[in-house]
C-alpha atoms as a PDB file:
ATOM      1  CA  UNK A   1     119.520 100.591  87.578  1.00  0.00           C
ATOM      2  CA  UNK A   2     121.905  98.634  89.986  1.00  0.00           C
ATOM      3  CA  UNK A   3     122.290 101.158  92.970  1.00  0.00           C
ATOM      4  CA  UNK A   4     123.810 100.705  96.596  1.00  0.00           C
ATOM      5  CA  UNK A   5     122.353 102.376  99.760  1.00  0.00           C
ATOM      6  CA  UNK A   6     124.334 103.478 102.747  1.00  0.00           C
ATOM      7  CA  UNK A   7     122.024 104.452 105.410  1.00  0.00           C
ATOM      8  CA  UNK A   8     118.707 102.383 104.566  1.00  0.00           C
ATOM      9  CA  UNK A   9     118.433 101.664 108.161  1.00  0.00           C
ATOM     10  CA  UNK A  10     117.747 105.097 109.238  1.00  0.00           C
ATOM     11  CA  UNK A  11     114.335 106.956 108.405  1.00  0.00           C
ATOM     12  CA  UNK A  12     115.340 109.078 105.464  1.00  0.00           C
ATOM     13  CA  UNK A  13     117.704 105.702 104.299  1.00  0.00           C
ATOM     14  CA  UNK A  14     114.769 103.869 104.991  1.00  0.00           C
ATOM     15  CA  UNK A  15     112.629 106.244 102.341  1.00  0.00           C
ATOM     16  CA  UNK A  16     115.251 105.549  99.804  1.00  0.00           C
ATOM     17  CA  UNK A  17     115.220 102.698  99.809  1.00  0.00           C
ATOM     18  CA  UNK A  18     111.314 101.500  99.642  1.00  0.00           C
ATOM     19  CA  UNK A  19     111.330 104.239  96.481  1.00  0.00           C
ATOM     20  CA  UNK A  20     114.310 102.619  94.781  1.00  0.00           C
ATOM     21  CA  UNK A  21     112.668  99.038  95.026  1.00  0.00           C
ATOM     22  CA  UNK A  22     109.232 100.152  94.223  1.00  0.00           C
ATOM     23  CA  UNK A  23     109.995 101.898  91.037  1.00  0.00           C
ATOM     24  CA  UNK A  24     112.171  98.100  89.820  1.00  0.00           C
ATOM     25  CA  UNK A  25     115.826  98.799  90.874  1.00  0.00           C
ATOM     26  CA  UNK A  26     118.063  96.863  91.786  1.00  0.00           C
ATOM     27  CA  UNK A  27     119.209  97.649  95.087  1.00  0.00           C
ATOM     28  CA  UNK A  28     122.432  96.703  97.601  1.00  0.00           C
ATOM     29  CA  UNK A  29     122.406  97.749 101.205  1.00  0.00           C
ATOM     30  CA  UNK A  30     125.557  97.880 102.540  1.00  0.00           C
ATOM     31  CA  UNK A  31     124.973  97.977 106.386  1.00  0.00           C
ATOM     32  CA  UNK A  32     126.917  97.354 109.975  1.00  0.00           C
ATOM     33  CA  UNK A  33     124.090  94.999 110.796  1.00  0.00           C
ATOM     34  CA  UNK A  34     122.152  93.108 107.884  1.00  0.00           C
ATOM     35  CA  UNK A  35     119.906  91.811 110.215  1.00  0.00           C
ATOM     36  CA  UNK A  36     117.669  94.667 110.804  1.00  0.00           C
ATOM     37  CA  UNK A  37     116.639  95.042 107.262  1.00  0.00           C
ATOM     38  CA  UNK A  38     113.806  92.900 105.798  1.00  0.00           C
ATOM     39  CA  UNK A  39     114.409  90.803 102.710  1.00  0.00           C
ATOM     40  CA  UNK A  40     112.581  92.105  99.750  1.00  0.00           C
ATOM     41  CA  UNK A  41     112.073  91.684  96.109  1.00  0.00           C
ATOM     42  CA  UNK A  42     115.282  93.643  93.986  1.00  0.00           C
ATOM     43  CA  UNK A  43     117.040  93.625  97.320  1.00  0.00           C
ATOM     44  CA  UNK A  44     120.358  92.756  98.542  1.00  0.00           C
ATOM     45  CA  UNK A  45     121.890  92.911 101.835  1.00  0.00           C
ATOM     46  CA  UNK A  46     125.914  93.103 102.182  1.00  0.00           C
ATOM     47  CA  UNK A  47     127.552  93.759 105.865  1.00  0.00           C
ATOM     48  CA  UNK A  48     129.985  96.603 105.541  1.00  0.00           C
ATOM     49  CA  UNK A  49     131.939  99.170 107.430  1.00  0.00           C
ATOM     50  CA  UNK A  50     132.541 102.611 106.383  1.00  0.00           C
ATOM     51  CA  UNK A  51     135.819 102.623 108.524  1.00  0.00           C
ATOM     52  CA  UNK A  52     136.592  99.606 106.036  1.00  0.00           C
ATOM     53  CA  UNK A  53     137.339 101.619 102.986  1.00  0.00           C
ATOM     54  CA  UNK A  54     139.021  98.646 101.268  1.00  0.00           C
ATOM     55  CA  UNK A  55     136.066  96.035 102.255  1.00  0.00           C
ATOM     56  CA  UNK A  56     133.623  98.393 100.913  1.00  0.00           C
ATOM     57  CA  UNK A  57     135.363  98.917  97.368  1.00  0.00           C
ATOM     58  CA  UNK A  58     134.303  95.597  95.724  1.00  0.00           C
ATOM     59  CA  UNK A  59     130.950  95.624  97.046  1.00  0.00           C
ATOM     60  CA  UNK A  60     130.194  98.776  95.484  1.00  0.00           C
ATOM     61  CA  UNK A  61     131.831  97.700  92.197  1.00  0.00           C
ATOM     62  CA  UNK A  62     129.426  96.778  89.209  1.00  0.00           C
ATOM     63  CA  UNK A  63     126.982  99.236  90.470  1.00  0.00           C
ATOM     64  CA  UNK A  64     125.864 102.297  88.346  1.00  0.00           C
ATOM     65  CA  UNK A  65     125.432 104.578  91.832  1.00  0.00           C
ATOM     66  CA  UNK A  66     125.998 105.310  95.181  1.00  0.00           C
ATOM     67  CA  UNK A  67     122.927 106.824  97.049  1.00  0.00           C
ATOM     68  CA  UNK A  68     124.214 107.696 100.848  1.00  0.00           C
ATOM     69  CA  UNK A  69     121.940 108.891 103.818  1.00  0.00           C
ATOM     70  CA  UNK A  70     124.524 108.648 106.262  1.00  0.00           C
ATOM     71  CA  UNK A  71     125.208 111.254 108.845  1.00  0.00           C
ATOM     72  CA  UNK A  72     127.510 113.585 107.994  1.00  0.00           C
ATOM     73  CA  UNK A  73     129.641 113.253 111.386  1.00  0.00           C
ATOM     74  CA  UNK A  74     130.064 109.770 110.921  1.00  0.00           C
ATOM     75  CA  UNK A  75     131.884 109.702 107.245  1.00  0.00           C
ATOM     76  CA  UNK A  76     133.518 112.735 105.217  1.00  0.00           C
ATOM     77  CA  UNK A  77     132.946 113.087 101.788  1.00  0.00           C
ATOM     78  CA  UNK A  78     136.507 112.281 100.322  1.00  0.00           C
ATOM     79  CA  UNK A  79     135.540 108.770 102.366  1.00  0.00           C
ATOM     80  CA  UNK A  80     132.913 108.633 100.048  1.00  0.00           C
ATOM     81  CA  UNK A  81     134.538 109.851  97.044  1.00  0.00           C
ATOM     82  CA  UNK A  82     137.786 107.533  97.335  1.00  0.00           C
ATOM     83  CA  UNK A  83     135.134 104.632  97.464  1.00  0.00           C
ATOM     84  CA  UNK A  84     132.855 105.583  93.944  1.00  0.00           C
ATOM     85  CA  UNK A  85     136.742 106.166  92.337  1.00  0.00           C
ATOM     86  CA  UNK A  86     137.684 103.253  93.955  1.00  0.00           C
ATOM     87  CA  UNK A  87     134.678 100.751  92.605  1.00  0.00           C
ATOM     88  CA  UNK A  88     134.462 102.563  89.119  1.00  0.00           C
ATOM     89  CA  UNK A  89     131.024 103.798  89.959  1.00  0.00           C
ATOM     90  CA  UNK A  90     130.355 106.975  88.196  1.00  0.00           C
ATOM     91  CA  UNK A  91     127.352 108.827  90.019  1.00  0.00           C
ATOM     92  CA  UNK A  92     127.089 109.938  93.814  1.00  0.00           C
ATOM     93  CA  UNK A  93     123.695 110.695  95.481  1.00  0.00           C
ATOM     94  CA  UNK A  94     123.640 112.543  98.766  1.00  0.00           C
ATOM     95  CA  UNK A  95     121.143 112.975 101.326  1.00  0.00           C
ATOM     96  CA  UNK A  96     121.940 116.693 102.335  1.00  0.00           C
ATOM     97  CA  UNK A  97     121.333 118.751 105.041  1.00  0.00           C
ATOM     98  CA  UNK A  98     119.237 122.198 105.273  1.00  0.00           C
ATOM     99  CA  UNK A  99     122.010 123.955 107.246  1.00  0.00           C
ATOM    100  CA  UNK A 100     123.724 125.325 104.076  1.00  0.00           C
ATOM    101  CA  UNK A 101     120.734 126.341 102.618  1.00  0.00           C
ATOM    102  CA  UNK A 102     120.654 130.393 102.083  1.00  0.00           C
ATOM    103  CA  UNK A 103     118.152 132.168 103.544  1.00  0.00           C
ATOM    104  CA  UNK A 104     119.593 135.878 103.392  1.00  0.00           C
ATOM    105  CA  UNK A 105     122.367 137.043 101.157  1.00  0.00           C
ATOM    106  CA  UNK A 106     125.172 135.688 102.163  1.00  0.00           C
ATOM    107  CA  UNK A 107     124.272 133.727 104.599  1.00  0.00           C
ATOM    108  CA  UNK A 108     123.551 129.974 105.601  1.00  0.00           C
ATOM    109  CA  UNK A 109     120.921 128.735 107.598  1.00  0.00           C
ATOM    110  CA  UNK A 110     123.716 127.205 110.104  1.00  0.00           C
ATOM    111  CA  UNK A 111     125.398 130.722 110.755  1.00  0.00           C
ATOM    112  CA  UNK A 112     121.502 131.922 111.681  1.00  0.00           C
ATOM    113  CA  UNK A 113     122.152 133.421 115.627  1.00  0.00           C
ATOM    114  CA  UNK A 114     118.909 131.098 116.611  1.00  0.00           C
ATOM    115  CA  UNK A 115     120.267 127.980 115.117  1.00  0.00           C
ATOM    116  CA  UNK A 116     120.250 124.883 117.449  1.00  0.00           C
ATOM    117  CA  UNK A 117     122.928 124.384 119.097  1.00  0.00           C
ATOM    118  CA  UNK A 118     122.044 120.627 119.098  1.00  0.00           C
ATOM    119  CA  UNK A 119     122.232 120.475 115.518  1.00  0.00           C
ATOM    120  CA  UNK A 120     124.961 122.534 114.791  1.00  0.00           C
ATOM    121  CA  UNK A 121     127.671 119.493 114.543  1.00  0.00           C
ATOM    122  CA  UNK A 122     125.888 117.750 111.898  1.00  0.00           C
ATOM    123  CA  UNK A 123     125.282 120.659 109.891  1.00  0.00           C
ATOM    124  CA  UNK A 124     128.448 122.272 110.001  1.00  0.00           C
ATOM    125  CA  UNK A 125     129.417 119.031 109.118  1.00  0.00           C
ATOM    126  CA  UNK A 126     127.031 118.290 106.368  1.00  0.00           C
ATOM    127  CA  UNK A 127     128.821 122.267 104.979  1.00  0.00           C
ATOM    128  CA  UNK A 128     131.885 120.848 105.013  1.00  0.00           C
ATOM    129  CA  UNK A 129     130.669 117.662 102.945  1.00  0.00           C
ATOM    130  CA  UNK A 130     129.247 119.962 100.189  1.00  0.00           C
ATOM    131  CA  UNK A 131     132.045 121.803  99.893  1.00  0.00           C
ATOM    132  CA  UNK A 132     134.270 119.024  99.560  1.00  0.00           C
ATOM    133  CA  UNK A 133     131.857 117.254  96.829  1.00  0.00           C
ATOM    134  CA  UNK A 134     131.932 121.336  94.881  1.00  0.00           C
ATOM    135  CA  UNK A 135     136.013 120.657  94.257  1.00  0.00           C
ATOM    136  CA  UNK A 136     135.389 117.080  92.469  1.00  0.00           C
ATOM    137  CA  UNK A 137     135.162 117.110  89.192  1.00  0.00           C
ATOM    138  CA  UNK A 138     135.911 113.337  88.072  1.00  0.00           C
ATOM    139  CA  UNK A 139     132.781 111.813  90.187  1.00  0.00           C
ATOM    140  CA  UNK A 140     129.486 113.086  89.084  1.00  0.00           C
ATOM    141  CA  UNK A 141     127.842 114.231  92.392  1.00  0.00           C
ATOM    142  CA  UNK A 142     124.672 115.365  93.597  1.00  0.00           C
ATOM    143  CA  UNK A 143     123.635 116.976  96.708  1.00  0.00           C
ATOM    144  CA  UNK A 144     119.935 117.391  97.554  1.00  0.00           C
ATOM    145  CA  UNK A 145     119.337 119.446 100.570  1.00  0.00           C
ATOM    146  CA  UNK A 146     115.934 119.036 102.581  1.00  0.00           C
ATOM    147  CA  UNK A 147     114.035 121.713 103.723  1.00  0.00           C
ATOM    148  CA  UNK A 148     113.855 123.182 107.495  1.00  0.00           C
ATOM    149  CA  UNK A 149     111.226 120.299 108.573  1.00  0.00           C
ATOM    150  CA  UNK A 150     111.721 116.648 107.310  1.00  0.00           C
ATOM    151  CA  UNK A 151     109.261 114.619 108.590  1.00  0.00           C
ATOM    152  CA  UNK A 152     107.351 111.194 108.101  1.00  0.00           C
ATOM    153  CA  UNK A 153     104.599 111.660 106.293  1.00  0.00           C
ATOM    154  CA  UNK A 154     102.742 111.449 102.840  1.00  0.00           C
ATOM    155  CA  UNK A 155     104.226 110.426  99.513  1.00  0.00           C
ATOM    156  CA  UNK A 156     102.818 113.226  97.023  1.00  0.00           C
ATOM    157  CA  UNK A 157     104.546 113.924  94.665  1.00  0.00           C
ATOM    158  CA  UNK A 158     103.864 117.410  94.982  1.00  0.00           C
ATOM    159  CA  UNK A 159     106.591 119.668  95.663  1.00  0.00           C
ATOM    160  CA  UNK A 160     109.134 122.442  94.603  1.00  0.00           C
ATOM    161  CA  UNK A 161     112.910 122.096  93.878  1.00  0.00           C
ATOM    162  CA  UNK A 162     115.302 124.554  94.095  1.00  0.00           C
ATOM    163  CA  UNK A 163     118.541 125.887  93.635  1.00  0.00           C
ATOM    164  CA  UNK A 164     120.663 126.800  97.320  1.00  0.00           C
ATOM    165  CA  UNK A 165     118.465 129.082  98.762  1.00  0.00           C
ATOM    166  CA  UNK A 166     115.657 127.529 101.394  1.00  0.00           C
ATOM    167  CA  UNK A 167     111.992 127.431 100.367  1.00  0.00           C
ATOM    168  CA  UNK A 168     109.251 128.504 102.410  1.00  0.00           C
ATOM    169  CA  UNK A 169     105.676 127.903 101.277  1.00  0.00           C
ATOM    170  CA  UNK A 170     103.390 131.416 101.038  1.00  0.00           C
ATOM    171  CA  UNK A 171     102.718 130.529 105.371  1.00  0.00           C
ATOM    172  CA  UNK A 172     106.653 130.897 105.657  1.00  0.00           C
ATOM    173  CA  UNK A 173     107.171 127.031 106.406  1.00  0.00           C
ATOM    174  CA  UNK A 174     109.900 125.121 105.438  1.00  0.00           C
ATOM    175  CA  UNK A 175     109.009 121.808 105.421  1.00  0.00           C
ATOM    176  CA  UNK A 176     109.156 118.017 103.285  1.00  0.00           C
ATOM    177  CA  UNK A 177     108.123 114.411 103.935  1.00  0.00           C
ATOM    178  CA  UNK A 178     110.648 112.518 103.907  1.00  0.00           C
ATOM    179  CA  UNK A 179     108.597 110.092 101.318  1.00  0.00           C
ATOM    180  CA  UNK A 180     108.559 113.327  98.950  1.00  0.00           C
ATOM    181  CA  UNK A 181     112.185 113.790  99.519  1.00  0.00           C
ATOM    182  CA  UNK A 182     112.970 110.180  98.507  1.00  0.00           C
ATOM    183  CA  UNK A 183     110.767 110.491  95.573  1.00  0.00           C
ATOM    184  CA  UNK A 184     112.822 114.018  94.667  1.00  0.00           C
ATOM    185  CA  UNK A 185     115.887 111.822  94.746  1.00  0.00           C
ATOM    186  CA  UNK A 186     115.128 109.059  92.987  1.00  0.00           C
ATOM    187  CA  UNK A 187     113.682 110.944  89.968  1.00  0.00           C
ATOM    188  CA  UNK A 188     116.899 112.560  89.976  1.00  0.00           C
ATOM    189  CA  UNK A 189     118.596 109.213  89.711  1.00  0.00           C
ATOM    190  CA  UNK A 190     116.388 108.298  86.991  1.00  0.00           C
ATOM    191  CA  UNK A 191     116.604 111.766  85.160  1.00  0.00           C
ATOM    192  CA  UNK A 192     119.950 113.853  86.294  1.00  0.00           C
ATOM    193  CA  UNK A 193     119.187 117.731  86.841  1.00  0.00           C
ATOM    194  CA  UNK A 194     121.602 118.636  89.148  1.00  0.00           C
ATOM    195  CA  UNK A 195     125.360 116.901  88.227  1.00  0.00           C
ATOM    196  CA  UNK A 196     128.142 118.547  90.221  1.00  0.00           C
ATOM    197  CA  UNK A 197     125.215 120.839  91.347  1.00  0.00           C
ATOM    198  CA  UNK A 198     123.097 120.909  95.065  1.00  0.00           C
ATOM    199  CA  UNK A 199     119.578 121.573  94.741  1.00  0.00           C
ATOM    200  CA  UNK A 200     116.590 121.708  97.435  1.00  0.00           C
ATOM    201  CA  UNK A 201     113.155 120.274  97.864  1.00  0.00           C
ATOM    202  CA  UNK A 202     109.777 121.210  99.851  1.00  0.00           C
ATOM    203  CA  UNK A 203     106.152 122.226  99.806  1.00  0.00           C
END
C-alpha cells in the first residue's frame, strides 16, 4: 500500500514506520524537519506543517492511508479529518491513547482519582479526539488504544486485542512494546477489524 506517516520521528512514529517499510509499503513521512529521518528503501520524506492544512492536502493525495502518531495536544481530529476528505484518502489510522480505556463500568482510565496529573492534558485530549473520530461516518477511521505501559522493547507478535475496556495480563499489568503495538497496527492496515471502531492491544 501507499501510506503517509505523521509522527515517524517520535518513538511510537518511529515503530510505525520501520513496520510499514519492512513488510514492502510504500511509505511518505510528512515531517517539520526531514532531516532527522534516515533515507530508506520504500521511503519518502516530504516537509510539512500540520498548522498548514492546505500544504498538507496534496501531499497526502494519491495515498490509500493516513497513519498518525502525533500528540493529541498538538492537532485535533477534525484537523485530521478535513485533510483525508481533503486528499481523497479513504482510511485513517490513529495512534491512541490508554486514558479512555474502561477499567470499571462507566468509567475511563483518565477520570481514575490516581491518574497523573502530568498526563492528564494529553489524555483528555486524546478523549476528545476519539470522540470526534465516533461522529464521522464518511472517513473510515480507526483508533487503537495502547495499554497502561508502552514501552521499547521486543517485537513478538504475541499479544491480545480488545474492544474499549483495558487489559491486564493474569499479574494485573497493563503493558505493550511499542514494536508489538506497531505490528497490531499495521496488520490492521493490511486486514481492517476495527472500521469506525477503537480497539486495544497488550500482553
Amino acid at each position: 500500500m501507499k501510506i503517509v506517516i505523521f509522527g515517524a520521528t517520535g518513538r511510537i512514529g518511529s515503530r510505525l514506520l520501520s513496520e510499514a517499510l519492512a513488510r514492502g509499503h510504500e511509505v511518505t513521512v510528512i515531517a517539520r524537519e526531514p532531516a532527522r529521518l534516515q533515507m530508506r528503501q520504500g521511503l519518502t520524506v516530504k516537509k510539512g506543517d500540520l498548522r498548514d492544512e492546505a500544504a498538507l492536502i496534496p501531499l497526502v493525495a494519491g495515498h490509500d492511508a493516513v497513519l498518525t502518531a502525533v500528540h493529541f495536544t498538538d492537532a485535533d481530529a477534525e484537523k485530521f479529518l478535513r485533510i483525508v476528505r481533503g486528499a481523497g484518502v479513504a482510511r485513517l489510522l490513529v495512534t491512541g491513547g490508554a486514558g479512555s480505556l474502561l477499567v470499571a463500568p462507566e468509567r475511563q482510565l483518565v477520570d481514575s482519582p490516581d491518574f497523573p496529573a502530568a498526563f492528564r492534558a494529553e489524555a483528555e485530549a486524546g478523549r476528545a479526539f476519539l470522540q470526534s473520530l465516533q461522529a464521522c461516518r464518511d472517513v473510515e477511521w480507526t483508533f487503537l488504544s495502547p495499554s497502561l505501559v508502552i514501552v521499547p522493547g521486543e517485537r513478538t507478535g504475541r499479544f491480545r486485542l480488545g474492544r474499549d475496556e483495558l487489559l491486564r495480563d493474569d499479574a494485573g499489568n497493563s503493558r505493550i512494546s511499542m514494536e508489538d503495538f506497531a505490528m497490531a497496527m499495521l496488520d490492521e492496515l493490511e486486514q481492517p477489524r476495527h472500521a469506525h471502531a477503537r480497539f486495544t492491544v497488550g500482553y
